[in-house]
Protein backbone atom coordinates (compact mmCIF):
# COMPACT_ATOMS: atom_id res chain seq x y z
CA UNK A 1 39.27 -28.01 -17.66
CA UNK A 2 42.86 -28.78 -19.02
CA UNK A 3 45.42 -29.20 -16.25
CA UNK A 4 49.51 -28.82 -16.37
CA UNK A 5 52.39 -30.73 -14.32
CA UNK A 6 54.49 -28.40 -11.90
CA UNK A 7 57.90 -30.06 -10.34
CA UNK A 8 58.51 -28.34 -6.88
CA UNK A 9 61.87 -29.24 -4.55
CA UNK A 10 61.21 -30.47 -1.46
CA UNK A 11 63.53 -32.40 1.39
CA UNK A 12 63.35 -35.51 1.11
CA UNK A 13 62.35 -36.79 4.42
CA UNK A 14 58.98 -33.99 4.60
CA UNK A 15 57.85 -35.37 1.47
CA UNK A 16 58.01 -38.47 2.70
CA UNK A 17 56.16 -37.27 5.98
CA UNK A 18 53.75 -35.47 3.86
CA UNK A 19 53.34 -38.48 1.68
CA UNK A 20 51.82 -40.59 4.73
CA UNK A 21 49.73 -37.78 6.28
CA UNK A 22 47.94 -37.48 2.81
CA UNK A 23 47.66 -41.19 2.53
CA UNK A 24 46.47 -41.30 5.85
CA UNK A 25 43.65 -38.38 5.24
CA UNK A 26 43.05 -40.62 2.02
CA UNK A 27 44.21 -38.25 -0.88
CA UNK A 28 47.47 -38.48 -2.78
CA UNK A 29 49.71 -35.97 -3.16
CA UNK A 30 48.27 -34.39 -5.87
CA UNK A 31 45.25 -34.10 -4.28
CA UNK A 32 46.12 -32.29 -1.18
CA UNK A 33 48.28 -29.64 -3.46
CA UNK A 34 45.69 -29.05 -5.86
CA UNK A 35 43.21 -28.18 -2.33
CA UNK A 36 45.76 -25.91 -1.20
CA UNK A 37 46.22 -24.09 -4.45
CA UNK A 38 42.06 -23.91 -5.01
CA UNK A 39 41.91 -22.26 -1.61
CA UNK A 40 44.71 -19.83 -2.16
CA UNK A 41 43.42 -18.55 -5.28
CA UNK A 42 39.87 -18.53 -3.81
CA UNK A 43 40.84 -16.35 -0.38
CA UNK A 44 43.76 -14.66 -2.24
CA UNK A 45 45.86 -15.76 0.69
CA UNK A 46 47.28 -18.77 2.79
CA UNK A 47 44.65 -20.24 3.84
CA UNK A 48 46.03 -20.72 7.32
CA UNK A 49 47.93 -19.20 9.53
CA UNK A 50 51.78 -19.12 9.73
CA UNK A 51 53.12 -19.42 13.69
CA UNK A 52 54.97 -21.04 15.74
CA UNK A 53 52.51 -20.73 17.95
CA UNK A 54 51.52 -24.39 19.37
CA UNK A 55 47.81 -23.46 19.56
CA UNK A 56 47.75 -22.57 15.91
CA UNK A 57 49.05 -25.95 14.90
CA UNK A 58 46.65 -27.35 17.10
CA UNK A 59 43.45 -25.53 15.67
CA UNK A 60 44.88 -26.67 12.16
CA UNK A 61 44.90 -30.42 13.08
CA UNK A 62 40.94 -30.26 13.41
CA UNK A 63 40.38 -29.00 10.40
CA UNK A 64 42.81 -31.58 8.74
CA UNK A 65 40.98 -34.40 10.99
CA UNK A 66 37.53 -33.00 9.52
CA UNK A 67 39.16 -33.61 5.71
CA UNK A 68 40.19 -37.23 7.61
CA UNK A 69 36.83 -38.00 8.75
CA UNK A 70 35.46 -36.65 5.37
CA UNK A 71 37.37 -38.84 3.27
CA UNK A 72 36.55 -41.89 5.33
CA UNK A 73 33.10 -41.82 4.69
CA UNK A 74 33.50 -41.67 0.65
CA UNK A 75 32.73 -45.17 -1.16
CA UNK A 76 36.29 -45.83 -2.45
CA UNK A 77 39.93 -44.76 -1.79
CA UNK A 78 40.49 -43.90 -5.47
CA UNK A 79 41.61 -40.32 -5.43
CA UNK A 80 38.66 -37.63 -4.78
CA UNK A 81 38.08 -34.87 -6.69
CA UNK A 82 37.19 -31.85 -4.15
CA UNK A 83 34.64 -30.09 -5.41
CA UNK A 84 34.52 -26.26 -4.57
CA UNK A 85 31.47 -26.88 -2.14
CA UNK A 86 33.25 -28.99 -0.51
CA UNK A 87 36.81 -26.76 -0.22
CA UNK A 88 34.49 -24.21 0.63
CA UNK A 89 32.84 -25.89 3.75
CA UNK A 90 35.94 -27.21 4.97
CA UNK A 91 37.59 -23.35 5.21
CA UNK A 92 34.19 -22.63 6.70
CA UNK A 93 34.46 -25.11 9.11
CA UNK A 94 37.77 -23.93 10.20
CA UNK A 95 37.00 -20.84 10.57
CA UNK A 96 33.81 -21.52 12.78
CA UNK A 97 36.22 -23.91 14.94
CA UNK A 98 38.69 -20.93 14.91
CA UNK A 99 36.53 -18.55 16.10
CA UNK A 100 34.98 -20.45 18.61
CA UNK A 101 38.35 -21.40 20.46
């Protein structure tokens, strides 16, 4: 599979925020972007919800800490390469948490 750059704009201080959340879920940048894009193309749709709705953002922040607790258990903190099983389960897994909220 070949793969391309994309630039994208972003303010400075989110990117730095983002930055350290993906550091902290241990993937880069790249990483996280290229999960988001995978799902997107795979539901055909933002994979989460938009709101400003604190409950939303809440339900979110489990699925992120199950791609947290994920990551922790893999042998090295060289960047992973998600594998589509593994996109797949984590949607699925926030969707089960989601419905059962």
């Amino acid at each position: 599979m070949s793969t391309t750059a994309i630039s994208i704009r972003l303010d400075s201080d989110i990117k730095k925020q983002f930055d350290d959340l993906c550091k902290e879920f241990g993937i880069s940048t790249s990483a996280a972007f290229n999960l988001f894009a995978r799902a997107v193309v795979r539901e055909k749709a933002i994979p989460f919800p938009i709101t400003t709705n604190k409950n939303e953002s809440e339900k979110r922040s489990i699925a992120a800490q199950d791609a947290l607790t994920r990551s922790q258990s893999w042998s090295s903190k060289e960047e992973h390469e998600w594998t589509e099983e593994e996109i797949d389960e984590l949607i699925a897994s926030y969707r089960r948490q989601k419905r059962n909220k």
